[in-house]
Protein backbone atom coordinates (compact mmCIF):
# COMPACT_ATOMS: atom_id res chain seq x y z
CA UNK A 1 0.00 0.00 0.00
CA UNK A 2 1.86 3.40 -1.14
CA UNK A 3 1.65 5.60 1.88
CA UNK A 4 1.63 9.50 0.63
CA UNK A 5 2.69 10.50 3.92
CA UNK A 6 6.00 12.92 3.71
CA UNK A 7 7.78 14.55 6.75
CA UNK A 8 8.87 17.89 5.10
CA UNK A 9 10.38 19.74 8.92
CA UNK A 10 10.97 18.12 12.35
CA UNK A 11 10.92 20.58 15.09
CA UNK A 12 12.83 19.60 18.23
CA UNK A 13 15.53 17.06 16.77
CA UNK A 14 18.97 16.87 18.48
CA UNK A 15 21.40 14.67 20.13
CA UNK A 16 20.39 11.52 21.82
CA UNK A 17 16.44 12.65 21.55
CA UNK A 18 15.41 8.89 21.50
CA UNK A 19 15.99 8.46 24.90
CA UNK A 20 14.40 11.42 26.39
CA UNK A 21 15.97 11.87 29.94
CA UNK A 22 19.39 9.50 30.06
CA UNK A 23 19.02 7.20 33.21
CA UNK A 24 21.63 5.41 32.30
CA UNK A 25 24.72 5.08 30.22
CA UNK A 26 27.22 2.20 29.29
CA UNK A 27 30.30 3.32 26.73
CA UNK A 28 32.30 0.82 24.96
CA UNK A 29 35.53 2.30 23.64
CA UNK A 30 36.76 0.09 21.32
CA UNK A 31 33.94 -0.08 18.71
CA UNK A 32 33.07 3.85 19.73
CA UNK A 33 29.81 3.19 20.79
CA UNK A 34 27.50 4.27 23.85
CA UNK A 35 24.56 2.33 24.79
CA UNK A 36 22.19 4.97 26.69
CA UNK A 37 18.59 3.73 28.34
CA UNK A 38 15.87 7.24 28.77
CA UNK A 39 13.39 7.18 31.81
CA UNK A 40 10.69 4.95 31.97
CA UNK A 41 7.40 6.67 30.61
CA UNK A 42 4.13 6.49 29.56
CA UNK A 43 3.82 6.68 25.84
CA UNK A 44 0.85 9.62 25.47
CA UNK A 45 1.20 10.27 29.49
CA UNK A 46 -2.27 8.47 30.16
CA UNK A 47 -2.87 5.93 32.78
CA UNK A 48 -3.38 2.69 30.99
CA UNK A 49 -1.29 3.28 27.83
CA UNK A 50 1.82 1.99 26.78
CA UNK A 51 4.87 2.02 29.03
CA UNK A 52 8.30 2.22 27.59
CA UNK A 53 11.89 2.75 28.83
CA UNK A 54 13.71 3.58 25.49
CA UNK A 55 17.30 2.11 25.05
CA UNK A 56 19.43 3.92 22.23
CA UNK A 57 22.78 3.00 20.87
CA UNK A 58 25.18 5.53 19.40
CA UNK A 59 28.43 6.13 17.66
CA UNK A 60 30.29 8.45 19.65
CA UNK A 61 32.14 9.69 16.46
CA UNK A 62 28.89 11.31 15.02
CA UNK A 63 26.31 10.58 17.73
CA UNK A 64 23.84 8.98 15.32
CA UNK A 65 21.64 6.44 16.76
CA UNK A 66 22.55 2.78 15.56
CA UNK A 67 19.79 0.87 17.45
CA UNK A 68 16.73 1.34 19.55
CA UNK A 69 14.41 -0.41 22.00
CA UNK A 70 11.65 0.32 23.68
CA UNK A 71 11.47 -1.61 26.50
CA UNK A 72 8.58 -2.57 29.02
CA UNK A 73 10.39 -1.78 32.39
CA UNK A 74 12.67 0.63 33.64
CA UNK A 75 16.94 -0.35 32.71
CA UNK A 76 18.78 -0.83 35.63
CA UNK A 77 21.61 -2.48 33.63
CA UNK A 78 23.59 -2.60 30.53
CA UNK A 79 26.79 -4.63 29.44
CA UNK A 80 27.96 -4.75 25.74
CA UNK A 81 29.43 -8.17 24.62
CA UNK A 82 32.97 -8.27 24.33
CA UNK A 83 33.13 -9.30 21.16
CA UNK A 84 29.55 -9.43 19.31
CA UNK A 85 27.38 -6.88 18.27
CA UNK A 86 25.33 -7.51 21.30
CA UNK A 87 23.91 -4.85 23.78
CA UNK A 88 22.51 -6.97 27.29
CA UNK A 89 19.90 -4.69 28.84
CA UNK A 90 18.88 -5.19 32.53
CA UNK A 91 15.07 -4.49 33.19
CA UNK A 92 12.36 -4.71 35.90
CA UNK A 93 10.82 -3.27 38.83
CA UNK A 94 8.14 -4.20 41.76
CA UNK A 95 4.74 -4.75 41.10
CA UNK A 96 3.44 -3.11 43.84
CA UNK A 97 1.93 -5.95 45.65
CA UNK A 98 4.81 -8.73 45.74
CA UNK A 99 6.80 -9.33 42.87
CA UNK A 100 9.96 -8.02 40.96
CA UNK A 101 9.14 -8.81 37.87
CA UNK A 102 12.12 -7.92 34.69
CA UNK A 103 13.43 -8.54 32.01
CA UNK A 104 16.94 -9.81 30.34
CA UNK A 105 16.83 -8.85 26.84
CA UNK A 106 19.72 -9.42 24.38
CA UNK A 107 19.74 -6.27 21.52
CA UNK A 108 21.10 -7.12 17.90
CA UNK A 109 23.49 -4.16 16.96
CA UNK A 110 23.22 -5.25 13.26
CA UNK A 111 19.67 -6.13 13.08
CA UNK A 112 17.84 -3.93 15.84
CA UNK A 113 15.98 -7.19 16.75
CA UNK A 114 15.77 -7.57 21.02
CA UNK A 115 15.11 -10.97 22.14
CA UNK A 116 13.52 -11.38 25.67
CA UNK A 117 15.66 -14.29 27.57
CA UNK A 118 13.98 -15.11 31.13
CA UNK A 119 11.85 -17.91 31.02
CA UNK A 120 9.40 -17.69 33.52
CA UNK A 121 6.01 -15.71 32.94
CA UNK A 122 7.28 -12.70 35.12
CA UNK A 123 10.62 -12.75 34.58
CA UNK A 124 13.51 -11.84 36.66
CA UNK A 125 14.19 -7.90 37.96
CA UNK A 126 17.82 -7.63 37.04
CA UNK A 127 19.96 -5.26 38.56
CA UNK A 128 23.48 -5.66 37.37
CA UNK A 129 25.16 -7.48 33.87
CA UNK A 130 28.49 -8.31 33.27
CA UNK A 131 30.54 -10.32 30.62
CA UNK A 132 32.73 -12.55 31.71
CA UNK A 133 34.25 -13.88 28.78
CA UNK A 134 32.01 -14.44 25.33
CA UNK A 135 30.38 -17.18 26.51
CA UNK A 136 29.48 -16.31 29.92
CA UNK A 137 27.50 -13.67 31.67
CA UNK A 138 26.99 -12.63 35.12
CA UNK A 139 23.50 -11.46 36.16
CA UNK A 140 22.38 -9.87 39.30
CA UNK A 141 18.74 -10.14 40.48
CA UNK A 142 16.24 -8.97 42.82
CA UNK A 143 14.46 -11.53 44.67
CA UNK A 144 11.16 -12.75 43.10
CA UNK A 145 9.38 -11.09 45.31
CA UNK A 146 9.41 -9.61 49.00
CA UNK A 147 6.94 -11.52 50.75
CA UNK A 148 8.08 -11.87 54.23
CA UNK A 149 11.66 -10.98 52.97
CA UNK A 150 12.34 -7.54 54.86
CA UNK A 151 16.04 -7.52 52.92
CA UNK A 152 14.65 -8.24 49.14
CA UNK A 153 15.05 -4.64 48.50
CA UNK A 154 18.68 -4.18 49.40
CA UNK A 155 20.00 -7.93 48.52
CA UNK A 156 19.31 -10.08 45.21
CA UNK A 157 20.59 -13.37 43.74
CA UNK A 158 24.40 -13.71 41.52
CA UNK A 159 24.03 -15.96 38.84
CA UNK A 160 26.64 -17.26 35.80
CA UNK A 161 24.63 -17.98 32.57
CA UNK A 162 26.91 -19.73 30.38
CA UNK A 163 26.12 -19.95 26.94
CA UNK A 164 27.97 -21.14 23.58
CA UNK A 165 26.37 -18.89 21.20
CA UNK A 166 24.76 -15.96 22.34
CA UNK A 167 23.28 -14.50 18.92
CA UNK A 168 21.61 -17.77 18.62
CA UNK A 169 19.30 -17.25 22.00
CA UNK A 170 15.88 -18.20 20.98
CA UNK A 171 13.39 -16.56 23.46
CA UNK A 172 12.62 -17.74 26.62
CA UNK A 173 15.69 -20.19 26.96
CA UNK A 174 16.92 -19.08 30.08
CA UNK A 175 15.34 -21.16 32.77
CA UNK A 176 14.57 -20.52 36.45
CA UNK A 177 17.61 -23.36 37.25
CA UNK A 178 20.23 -21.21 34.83
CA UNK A 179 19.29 -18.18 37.00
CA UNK A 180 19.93 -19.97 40.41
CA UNK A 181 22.51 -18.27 42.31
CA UNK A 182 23.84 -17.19 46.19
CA UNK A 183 22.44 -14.28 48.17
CA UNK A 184 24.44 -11.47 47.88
CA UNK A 185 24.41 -7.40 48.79
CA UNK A 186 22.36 -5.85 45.78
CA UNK A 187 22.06 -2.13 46.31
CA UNK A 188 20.43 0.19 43.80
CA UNK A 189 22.49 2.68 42.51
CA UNK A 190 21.11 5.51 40.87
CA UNK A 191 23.02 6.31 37.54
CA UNK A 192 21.04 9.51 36.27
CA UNK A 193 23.51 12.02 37.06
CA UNK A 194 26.39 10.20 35.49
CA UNK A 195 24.42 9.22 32.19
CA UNK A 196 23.62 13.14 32.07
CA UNK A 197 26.97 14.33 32.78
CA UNK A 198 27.97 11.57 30.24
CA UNK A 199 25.84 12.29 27.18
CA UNK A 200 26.98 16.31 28.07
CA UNK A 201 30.87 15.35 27.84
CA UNK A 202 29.23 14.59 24.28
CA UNK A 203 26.97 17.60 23.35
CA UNK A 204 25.73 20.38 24.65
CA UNK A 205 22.92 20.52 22.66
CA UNK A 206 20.99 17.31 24.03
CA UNK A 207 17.46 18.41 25.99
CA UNK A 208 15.89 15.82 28.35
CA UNK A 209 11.98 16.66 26.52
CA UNK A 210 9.45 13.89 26.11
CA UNK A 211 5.94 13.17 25.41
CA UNK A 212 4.13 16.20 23.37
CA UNK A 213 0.81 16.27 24.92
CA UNK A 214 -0.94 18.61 21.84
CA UNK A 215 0.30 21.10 19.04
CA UNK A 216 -1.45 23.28 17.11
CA UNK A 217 -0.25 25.59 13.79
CA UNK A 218 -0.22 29.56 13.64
CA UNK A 219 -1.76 31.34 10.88
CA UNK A 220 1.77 32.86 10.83
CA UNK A 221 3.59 29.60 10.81
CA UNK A 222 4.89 29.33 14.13
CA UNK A 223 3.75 26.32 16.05
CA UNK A 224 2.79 25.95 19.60
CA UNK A 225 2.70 22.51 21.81
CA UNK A 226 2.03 21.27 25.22
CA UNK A 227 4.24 18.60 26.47
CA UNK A 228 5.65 16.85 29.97
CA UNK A 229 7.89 19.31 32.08
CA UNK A 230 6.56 22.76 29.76
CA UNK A 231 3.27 24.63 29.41
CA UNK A 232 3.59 25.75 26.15
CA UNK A 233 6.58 26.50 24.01
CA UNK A 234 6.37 28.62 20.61
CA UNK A 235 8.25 27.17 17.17
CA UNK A 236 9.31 29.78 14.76
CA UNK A 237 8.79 29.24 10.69
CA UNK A 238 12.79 28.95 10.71
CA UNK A 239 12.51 26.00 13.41
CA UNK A 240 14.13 27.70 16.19
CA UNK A 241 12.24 27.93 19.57
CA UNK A 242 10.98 31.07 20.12
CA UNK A 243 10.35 30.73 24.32
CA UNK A 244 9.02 27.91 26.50
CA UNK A 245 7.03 28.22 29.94
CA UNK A 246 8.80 25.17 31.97
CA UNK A 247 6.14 23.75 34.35
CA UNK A 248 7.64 21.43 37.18
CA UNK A 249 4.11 20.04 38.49
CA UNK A 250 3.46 18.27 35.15
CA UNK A 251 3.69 20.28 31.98
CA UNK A 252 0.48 21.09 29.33
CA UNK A 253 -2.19 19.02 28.40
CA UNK A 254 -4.28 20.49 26.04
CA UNK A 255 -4.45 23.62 23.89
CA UNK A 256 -7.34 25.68 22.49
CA UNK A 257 -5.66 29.32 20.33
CA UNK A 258 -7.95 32.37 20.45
CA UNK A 259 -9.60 33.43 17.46
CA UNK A 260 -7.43 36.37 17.70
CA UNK A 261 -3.95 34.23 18.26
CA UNK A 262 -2.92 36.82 20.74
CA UNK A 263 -3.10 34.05 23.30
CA UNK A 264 -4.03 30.37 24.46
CA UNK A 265 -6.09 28.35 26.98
CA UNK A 266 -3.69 25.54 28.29
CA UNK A 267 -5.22 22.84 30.47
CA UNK A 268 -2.26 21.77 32.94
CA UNK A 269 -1.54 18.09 34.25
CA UNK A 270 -3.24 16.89 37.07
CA UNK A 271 -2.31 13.84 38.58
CA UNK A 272 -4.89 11.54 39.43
CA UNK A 273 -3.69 10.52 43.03
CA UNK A 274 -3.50 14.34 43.90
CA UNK A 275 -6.81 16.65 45.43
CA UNK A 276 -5.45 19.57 43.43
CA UNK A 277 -7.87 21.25 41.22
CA UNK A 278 -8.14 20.82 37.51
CA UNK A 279 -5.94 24.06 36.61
CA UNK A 280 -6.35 26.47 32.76
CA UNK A 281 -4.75 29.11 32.15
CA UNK A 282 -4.02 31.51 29.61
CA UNK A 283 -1.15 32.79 28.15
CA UNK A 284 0.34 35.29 25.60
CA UNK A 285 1.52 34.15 22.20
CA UNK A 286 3.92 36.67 22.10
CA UNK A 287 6.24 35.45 25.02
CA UNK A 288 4.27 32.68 26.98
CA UNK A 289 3.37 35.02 29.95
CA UNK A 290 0.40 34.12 32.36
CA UNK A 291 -2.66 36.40 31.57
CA UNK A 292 -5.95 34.63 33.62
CA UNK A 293 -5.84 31.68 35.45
CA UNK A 294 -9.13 29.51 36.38
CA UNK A 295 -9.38 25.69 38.81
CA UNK A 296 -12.21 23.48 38.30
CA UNK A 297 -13.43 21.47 41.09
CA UNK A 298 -13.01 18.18 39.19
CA UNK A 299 -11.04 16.58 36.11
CA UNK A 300 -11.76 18.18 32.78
CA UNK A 301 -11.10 18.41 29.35
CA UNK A 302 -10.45 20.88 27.80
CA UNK A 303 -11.35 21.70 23.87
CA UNK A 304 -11.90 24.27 21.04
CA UNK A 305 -15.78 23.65 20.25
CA UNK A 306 -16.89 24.14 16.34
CA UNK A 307 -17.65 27.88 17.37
CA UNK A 308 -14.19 28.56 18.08
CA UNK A 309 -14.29 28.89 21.73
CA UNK A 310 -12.47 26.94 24.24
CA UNK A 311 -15.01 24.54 26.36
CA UNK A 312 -13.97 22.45 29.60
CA UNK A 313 -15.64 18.83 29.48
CA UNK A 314 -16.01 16.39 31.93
CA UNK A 315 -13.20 14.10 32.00
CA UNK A 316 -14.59 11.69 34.67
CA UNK A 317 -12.79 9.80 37.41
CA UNK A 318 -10.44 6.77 35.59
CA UNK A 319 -8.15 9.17 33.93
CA UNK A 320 -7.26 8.54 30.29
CA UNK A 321 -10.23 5.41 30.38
CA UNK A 322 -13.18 8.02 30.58
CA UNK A 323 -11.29 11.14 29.00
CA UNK A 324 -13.41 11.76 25.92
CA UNK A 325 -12.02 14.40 24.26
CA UNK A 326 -14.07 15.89 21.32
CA UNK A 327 -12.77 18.57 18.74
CA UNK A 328 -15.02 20.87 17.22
CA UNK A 329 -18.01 19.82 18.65
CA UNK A 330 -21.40 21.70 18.34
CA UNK A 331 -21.45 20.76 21.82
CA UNK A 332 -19.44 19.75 24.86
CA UNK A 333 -19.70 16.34 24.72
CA UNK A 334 -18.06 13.86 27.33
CA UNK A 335 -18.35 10.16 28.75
CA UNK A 336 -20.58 9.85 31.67
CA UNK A 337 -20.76 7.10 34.78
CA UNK A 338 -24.37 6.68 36.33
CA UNK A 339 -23.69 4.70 39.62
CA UNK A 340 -26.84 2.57 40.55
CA UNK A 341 -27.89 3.45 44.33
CA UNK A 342 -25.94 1.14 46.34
CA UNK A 343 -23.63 -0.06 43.73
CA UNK A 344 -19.82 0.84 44.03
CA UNK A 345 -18.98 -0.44 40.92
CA UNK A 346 -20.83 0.72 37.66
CA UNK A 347 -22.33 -1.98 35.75
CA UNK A 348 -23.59 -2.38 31.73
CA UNK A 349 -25.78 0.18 30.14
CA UNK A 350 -24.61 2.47 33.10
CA UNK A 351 -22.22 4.53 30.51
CA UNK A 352 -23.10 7.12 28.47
CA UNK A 353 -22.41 9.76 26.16
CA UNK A 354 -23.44 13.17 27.62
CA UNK A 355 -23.77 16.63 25.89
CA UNK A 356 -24.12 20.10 27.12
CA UNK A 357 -25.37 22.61 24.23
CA UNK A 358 -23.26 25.48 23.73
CA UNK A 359 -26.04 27.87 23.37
CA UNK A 360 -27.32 27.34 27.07
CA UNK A 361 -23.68 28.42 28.40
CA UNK A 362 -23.19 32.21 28.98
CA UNK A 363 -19.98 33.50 26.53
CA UNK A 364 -17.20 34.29 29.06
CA UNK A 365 -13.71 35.48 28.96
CA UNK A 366 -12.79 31.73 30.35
CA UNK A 367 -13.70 28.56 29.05
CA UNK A 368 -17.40 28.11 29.19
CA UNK A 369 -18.02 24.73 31.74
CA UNK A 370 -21.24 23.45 31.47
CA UNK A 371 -23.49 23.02 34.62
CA UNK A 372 -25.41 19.82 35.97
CA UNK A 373 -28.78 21.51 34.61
CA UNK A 374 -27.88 21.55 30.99
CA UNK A 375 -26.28 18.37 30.52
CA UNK A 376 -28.62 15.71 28.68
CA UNK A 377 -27.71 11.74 28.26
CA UNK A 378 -27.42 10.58 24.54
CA UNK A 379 -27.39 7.36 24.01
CA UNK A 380 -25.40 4.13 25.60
CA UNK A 381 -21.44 4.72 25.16
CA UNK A 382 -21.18 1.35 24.32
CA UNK A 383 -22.80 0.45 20.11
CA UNK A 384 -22.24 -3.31 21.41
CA UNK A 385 -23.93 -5.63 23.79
CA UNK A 386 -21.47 -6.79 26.44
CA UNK A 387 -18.51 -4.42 25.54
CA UNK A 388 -17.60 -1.79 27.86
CA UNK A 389 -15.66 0.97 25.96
CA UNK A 390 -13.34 3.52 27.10
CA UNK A 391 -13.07 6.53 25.57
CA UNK A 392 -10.27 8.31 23.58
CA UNK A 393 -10.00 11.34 21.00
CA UNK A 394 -12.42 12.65 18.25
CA UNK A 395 -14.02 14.84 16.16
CA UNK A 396 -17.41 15.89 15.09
CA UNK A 397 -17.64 16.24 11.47
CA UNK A 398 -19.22 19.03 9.00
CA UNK A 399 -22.24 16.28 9.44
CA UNK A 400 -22.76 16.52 13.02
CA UNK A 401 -21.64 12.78 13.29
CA UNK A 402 -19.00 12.22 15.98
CA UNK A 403 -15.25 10.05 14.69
CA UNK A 404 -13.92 8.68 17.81
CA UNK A 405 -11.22 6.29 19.42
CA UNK A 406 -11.33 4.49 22.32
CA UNK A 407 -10.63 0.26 23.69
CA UNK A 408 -13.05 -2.32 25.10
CA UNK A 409 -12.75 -3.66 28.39
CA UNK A 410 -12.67 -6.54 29.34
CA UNK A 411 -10.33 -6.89 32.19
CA UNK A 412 -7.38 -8.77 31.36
CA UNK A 413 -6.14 -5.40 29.46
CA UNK A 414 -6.08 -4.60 25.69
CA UNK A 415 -7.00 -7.55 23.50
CA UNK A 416 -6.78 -8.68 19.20
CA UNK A 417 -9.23 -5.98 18.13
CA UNK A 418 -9.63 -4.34 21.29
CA UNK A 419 -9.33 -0.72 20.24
CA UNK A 420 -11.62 1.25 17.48
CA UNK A 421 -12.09 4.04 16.02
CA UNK A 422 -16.32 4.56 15.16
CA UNK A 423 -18.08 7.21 13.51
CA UNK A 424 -21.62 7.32 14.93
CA UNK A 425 -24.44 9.36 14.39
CA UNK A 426 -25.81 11.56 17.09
CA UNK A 427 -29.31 11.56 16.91
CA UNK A 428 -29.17 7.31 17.58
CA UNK A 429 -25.53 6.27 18.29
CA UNK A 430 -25.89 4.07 15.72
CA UNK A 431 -21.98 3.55 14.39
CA UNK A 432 -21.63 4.33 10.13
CA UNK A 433 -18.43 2.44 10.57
CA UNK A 434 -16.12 0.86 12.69
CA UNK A 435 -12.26 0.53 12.33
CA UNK A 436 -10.33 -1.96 14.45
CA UNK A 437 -6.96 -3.04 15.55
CA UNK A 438 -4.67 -3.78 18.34
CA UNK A 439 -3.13 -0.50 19.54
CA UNK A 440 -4.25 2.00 21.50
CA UNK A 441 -4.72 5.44 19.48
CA UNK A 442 -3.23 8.24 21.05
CA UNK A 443 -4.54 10.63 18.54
CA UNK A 444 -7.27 11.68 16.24
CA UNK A 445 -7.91 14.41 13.96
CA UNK A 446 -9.65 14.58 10.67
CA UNK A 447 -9.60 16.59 7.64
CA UNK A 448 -12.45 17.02 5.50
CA UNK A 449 -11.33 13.76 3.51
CA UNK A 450 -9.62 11.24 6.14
CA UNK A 451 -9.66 10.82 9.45
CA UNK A 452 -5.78 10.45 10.88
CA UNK A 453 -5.51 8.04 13.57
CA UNK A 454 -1.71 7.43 15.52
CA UNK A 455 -1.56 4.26 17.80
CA UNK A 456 1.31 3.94 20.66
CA UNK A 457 3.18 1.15 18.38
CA UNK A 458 4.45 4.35 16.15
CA UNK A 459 2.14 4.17 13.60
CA UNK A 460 -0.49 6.51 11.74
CA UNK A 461 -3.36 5.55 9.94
CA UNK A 462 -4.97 7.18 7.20
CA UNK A 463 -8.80 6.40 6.75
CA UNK A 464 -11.80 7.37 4.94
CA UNK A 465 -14.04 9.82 6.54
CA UNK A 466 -16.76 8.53 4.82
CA UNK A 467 -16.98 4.97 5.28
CA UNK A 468 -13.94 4.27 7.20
CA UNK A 469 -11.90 1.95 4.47
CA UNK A 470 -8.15 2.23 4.85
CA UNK A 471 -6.28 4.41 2.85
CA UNK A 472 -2.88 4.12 4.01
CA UNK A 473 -0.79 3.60 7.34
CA UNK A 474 2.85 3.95 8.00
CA UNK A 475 5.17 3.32 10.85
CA UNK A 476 6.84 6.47 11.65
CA UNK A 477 10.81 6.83 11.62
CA UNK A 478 13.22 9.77 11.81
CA UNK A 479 16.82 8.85 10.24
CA UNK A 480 15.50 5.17 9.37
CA UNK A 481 14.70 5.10 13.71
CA UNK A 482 11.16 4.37 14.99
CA UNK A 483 9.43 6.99 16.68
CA UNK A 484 6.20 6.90 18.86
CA UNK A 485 3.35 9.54 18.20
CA UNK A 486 1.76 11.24 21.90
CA UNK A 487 -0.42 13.73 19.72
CA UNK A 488 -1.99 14.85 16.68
CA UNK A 489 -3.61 17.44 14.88
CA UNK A 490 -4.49 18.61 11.29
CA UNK A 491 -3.63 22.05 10.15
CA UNK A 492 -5.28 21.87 7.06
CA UNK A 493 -6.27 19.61 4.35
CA UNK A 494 -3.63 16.78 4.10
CA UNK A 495 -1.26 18.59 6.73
CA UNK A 496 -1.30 16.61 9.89
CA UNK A 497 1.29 17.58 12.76
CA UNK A 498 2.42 15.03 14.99
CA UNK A 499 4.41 15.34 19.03
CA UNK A 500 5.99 12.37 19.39
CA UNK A 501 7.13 10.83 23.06
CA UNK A 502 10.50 11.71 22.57
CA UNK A 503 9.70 15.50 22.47
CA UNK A 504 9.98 15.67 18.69
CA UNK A 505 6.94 17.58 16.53
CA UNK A 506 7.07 16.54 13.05
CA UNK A 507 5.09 19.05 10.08
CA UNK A 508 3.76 16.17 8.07
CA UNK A 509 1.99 16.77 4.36
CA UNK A 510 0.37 13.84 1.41
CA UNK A 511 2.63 13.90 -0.79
């Protein structure tokens, strides 16, 4: 399938930007290479998505990346092979009831392929790697787990996995009996200053961003986006950053321009285990200063409705599960939980979606919220008897039909076909069309044409707004190297833009 995607600027690029935040850094010297793993993170920065801690290898000669893997848990350990072009990588971390559960993963140089070693269904948490000799390697590990075991947090198990051929590791060979060792001391060093002052020694230039929450185009060309650790931050048409406002408490969420571009609404990050109200505020597009500030009692969305104004939406209690976010809408329309009297737990047919209409809400200087009065229940969330379905990004369309993502549930997390992307009218909820696939879609946007989906495996979909046929899809790569999209949105016909987790933004036209 030819994919007319083209990447014509990337915004944000520099040294060692695969990895984000170094957390830790292993050099070898005599092939010039250095093997650096980023901070874990949360691929889109919403509970329930994909977690990744990003491994990148590069030559120290020109600092281009040679490999990259994006692991499940956080790297605690790295060791190249002494003489293949093998990278081990050290993963894991507690469950947070009783287990350490890791990985050992062995990282093809040559072929970028990573193949997962442990054995066992949870693996192994391993702290510490070292090569012995080409054949052998020495592993450090946490415990299993730390179930009456007061010292499973400061000691761990020293094993000796000997192996003939390392490149020819099938999965899984490793067995609990290979990984059998004696107790020893295992403390857990922190390496994140050293990787930093480490990846510095090698340029000056590298910036610890990740995860571009939303971005939105200028009528002048400059670009704006949200992402962890900044408010906003404002691209010039030459791609130089014109200022940034650095946020410690989380960064931007969401953006919504006025009509006048003088300034934005920003909704900031709230953390779900925090009582902190749901902050907005709004700043100046000339240099990123704080005009008006407003807190909302409870979690909310907030969006540019298809009047132009910015609108605050219910974003309900599970985080990123019941965060329906819709663009444009001729209403603010969000996911709603009815609770049955003396039920804890909702049950089927107890979802819906809920809409507020725009002409009910007084016109303010802030972002119009709607009030308990003017909301009115739809239709069931869920098109299909016995799914529940979380919600997820969208549009409403020139048609007054709503394009949206979202996953079922089913309680044993995402499954084959789990996640859609509908279009359903909005008189019946009736769905026009349903797309499915495997990955979670971290953004949506549409044109009048397609409807541009990106999923937290790195690629983008292109689809029919009509009737929902695939036109194209693409994995996305900069320099031949996967990247993974956090946020989308379309500029204009054919000209989606697209923050990626490693703090890239990439200006994207069909070609």
């Amino acid at each position: 399938m030819t994919t007319p995607l083209r990447m014509d600027r990337i915004l944000g690029d520099r040294p060692f930007a695969e990895v984000g935040d170094p957390a830790l850094a292993v050099g070898d010297e005599g092939r010039r290479l250095l093997a650096v793993a980023g901070t874990h993170l949360t691929v889109g920065g919403i509970p329930g998505f994909r977690r990744i801690a990003p491994v990148g290898v590069y030559s120290t000669d020109d600092l281009a990346c040679r490999a990259l893997l994006h692991g499940r848990y956080p790297v605690h350990a790295m060791a190249f092979h002494p003489r293949l072009p093998l990278l081990a990588i050290g993963t894991g971390g507690y469950d947070g009831g009783y287990f350490f559960e890791g990985e050992l993963l062995l990282l093809d140089l040559e072929t970028g392929a990573a193949t997962s070693l442990i054995e066992h269904e949870l693996g192994r948490q391993v702290l510490g790697l070292e090569w012995l000799d080409e054949q052998k390697l020495r592993v450090l590990m946490a415990p299993p787990d730390d179930w009456q075991d007061k010292d499973a947090w400061s000691e761990g198990h020293m094993a000796v996995v000997h192996r003939a051929d390392w490149r020819a590791l099938p999965p899984q060979s490793i067995t609990g009996h290979d990984l059998a060792g004696p107790r020893v001391a295992a403390p857990r060093p922190d390496g994140r200053e050293s990787a930093r002052r480490t990846v510095s020694g090698l340029s000056t230039d590298w910036d610890p961003r990740c995860n571009v929450r939303a971005v939105e185009e200028l009528s002048d060309g400059r670009i704006v986006a949200a992402l962890d650790g900044a408010r906003l931050e404002s691209w010039l048409p030459s791609g130089q950053r014109q200022w940034a406002v650095p946020d410690d408490d989380g960064g931007g969420r969401d953006i919504v321009i006025a009509a006048d571009e003088r300034s934005a609404w920003v909704g900031l990050a709230r953390p779900e285990w925090e009582k902190a109200r749901q902050a907005v505020v709004r700043l100046s597009l000339e240099d990123g200063r704080q005009l008006d500030r407003l807190a909302s009692s409870a979690p909310m969305s907030l969006v540019r409705c298809a009047d132009g104004l910015p609108a605050l939406g219910p974003a309900g209690s599970l985080g990123g599960r019941s965060r329906l976010r819709i663009r444009h809408g001729s209403r603010i329309y969000f996911r709603e939980t009815v609770r049955k009297e003396g039920k804890r737990i909702p049950g089927r047919g107890e979802t819906w979606l809920a809409a507020a209409s725009l002409e009910a809400i007084p016109v303010a200087e802030q972002p119009r919220e709607p009030a308990e009065a003017e909301v009115r229940r739809l239709f069931p969330y869920s098109w299909a008897a016995g799914e529940t379905h979380f919600a997820g990004p969208g549009v409403e369309t020139a048609e007054g039909d709503l394009v949206h993502a979202g996953t079922v549930h089913h309680g044993r997390g995402l499954q084959p076909g789990g996640s859609f992307v509908v279009r359903r009218k909005t008189t019946t909820g009736e769905p026009t069309w349903v797309f499915r696939t495997d990955r979670r879609a971290t953004g949506l946007d549409s044109d009048t044409e397609t409807v541009y989906v990106t999923y937290d495996d790195g690629e983008i979909v292109g689809l029919d707004l009509r009737d929902g046929t695939l036109r194209w899809r693409r994995h996305l790569t900069v320099a031949a190297v996967a990247v993974l999209p956090t946020a989308l949105t379309v500029a204009g016909l054919g000209r989606p833009l697209i923050g990626t987790s490693d703090g890239r933004l990439l200006v994207c036209s069909l070609g």
